[in-house]
C-alpha atoms as a PDB file:
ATOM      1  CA  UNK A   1       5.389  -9.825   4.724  1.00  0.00           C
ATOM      2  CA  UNK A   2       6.183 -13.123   6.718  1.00  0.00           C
ATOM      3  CA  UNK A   3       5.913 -13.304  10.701  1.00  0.00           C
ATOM      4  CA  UNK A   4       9.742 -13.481  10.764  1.00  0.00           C
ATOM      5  CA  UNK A   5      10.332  -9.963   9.174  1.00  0.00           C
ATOM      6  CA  UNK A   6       7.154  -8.574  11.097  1.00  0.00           C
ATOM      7  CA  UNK A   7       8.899  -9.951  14.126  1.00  0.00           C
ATOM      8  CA  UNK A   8      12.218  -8.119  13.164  1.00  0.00           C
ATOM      9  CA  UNK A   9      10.288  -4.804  13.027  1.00  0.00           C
ATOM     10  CA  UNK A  10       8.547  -4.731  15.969  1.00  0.00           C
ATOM     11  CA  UNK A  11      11.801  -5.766  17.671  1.00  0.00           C
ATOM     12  CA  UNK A  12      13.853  -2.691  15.953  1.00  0.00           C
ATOM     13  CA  UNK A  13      13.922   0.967  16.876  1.00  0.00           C
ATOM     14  CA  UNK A  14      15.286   2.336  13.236  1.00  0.00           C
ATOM     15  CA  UNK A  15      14.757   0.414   9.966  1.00  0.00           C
ATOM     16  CA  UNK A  16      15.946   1.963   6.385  1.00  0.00           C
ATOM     17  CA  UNK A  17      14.133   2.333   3.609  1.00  0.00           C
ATOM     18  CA  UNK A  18      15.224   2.747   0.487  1.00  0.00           C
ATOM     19  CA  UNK A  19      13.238   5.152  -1.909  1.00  0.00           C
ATOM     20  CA  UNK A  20      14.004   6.339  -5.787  1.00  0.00           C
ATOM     21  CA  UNK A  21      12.204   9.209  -7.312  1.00  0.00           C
ATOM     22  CA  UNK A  22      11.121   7.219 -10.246  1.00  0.00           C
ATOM     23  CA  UNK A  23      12.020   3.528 -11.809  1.00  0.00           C
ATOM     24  CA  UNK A  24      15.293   5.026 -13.488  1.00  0.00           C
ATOM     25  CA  UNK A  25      16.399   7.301 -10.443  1.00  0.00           C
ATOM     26  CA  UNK A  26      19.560   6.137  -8.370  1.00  0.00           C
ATOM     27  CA  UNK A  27      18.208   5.188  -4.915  1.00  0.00           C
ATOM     28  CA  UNK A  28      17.913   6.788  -1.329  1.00  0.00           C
ATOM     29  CA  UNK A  29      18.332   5.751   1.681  1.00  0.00           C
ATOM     30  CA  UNK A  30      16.790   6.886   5.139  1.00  0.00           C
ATOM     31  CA  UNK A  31      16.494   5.530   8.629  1.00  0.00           C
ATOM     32  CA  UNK A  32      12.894   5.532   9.348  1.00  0.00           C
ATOM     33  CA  UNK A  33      10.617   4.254  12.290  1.00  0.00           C
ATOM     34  CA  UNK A  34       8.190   0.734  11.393  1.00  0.00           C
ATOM     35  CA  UNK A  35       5.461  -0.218  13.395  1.00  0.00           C
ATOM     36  CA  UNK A  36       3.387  -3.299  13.557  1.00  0.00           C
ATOM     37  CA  UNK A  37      -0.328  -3.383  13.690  1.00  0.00           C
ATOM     38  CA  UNK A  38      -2.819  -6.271  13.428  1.00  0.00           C
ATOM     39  CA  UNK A  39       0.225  -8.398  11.495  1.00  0.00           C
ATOM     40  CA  UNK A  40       0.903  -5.342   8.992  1.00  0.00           C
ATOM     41  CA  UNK A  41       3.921  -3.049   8.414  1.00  0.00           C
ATOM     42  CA  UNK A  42       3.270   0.703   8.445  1.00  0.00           C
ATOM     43  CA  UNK A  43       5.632   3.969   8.936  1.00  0.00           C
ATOM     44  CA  UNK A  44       5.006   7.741   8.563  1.00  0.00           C
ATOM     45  CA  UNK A  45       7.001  10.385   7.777  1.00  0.00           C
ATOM     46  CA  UNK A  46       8.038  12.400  10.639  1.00  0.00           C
ATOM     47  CA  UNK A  47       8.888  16.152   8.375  1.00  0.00           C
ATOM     48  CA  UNK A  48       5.393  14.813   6.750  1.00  0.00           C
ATOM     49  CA  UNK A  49       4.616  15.675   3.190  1.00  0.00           C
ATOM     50  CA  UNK A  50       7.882  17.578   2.976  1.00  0.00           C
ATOM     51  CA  UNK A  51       9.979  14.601   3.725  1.00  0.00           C
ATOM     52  CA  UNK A  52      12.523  13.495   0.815  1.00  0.00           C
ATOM     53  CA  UNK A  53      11.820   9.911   1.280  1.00  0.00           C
ATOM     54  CA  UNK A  54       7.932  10.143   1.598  1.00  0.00           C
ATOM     55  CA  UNK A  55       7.914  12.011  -1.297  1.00  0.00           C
ATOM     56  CA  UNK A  56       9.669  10.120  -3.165  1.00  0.00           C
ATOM     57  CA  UNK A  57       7.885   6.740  -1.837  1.00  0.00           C
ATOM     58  CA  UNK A  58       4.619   8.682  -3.151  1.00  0.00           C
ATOM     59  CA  UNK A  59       5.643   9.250  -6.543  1.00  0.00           C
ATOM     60  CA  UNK A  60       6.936   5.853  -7.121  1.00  0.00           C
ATOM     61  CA  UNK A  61       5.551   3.729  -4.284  1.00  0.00           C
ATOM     62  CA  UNK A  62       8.036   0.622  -5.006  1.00  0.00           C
ATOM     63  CA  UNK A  63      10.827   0.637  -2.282  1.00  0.00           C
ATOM     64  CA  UNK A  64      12.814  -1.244  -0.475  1.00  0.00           C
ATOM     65  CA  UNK A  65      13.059  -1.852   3.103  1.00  0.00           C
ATOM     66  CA  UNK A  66      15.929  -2.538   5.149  1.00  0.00           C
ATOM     67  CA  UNK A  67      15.797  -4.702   8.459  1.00  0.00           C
ATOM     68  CA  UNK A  68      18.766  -6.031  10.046  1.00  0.00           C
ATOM     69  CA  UNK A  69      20.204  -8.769   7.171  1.00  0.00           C
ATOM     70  CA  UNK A  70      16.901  -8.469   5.164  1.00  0.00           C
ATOM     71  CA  UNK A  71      15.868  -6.422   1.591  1.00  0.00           C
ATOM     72  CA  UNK A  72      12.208  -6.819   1.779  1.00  0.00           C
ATOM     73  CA  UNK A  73      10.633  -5.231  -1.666  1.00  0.00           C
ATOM     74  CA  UNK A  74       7.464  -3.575  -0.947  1.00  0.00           C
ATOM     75  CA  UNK A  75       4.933  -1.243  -2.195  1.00  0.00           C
ATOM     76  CA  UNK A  76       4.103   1.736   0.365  1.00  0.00           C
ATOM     77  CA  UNK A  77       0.364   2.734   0.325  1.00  0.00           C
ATOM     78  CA  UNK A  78      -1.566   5.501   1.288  1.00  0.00           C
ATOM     79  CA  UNK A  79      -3.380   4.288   4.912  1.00  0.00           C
ATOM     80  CA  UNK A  80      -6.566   6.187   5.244  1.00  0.00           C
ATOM     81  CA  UNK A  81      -8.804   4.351   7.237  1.00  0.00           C
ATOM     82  CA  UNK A  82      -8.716   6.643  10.244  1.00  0.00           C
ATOM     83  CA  UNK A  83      -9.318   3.615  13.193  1.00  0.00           C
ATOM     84  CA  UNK A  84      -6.175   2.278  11.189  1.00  0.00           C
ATOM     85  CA  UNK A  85      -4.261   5.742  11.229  1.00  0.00           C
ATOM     86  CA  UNK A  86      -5.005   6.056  15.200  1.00  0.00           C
ATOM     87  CA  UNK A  87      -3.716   2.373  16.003  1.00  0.00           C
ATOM     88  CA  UNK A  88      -0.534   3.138  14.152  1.00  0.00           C
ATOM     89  CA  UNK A  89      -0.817   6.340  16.297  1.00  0.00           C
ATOM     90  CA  UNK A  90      -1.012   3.651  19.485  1.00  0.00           C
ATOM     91  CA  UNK A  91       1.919   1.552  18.355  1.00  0.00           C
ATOM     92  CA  UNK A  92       4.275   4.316  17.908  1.00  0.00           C
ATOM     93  CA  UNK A  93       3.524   5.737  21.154  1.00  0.00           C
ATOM     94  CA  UNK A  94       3.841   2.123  22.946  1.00  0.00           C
ATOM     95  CA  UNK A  95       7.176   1.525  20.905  1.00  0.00           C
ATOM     96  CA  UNK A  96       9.065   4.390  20.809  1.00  0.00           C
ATOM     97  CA  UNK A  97       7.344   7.115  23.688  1.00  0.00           C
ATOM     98  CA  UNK A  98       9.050   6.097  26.750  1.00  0.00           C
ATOM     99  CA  UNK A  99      12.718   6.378  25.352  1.00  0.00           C
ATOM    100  CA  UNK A 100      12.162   9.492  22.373  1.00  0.00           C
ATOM    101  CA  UNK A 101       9.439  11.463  23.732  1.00  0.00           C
ATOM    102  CA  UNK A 102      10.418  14.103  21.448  1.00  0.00           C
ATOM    103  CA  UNK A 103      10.657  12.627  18.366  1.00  0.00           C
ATOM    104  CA  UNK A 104       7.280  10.297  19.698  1.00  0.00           C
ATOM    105  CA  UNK A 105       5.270  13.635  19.755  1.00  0.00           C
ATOM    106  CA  UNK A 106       6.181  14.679  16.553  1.00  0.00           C
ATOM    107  CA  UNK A 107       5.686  11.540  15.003  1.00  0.00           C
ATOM    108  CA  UNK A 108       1.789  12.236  16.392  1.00  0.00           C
ATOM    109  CA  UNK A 109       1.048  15.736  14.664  1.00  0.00           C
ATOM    110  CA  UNK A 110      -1.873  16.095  12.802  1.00  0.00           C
ATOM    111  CA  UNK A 111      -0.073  16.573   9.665  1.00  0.00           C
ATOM    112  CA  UNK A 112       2.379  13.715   9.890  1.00  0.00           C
ATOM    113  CA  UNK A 113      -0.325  11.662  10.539  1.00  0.00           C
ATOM    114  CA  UNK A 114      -1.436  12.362   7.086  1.00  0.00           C
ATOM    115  CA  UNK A 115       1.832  10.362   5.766  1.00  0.00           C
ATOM    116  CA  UNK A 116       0.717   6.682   7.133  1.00  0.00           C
ATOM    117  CA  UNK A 117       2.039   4.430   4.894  1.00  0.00           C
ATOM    118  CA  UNK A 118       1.094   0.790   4.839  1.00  0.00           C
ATOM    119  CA  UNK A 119       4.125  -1.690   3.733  1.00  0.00           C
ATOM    120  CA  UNK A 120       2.598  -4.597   1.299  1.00  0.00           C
ATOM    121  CA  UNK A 121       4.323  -7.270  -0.437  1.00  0.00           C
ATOM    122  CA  UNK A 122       5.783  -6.013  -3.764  1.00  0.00           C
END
């Protein structure tokens, strides 16, 4: 992803991200938090495994993500280094904690955790 579009995520509260259940499936949209860590993309879904999009992004890991003007194309994988998993931890706190406390915390769970995604190139 190039420094511009990093840029534009850090800078944004709520990015989109489009998902589709499989190659031939119509797509899905949801607004989603991005963080930026060490000059990569990640997210996480906050209803965890049970969330539409994260499921969906699992099964076919292709999406599309949505900051202000830009389609970036990327492939969502599984983050499971767990120094990795706790500095996305970090960044969402930093980013978001101050103004959505709520939503911060449960963006911290154990089991939401579990849905780190990091955004590559596709």
């Amino acid at each position: 992803m190039n420094r511009e579009i990093l840029a534009a995520l850090d800078a944004t509260d709520e990015v989109r991200v489009e998902t589709r259940r499989d190659a031939s499936s119509p797509g899905h949209e949801t607004v989603i938090w991005a963080v930026v860590v060490d000059g990569e993309a990640f997210v996480r879904s906050v209803r965890g495994a049970k969330g539409r999009w994260y499921r969906e992004a699992s099964a076919n890991p292709d999406v599309t993500l949505r900051v202000n003007d830009w389609r970036v194309p990327v492939r969502a994988v599984p983050e499971t280094d767990a120094r990795t998993i706790e500095g996305v931890s970090e960044a969402i706190r930093e980013k978001y904690g101050a103004s959505f406390p709520g939503p911060t915390a449960a963006m911290l769970r154990e089991e939401v955790r579990a849905t780190t995604l990091r955004l590559t190139p596709a």
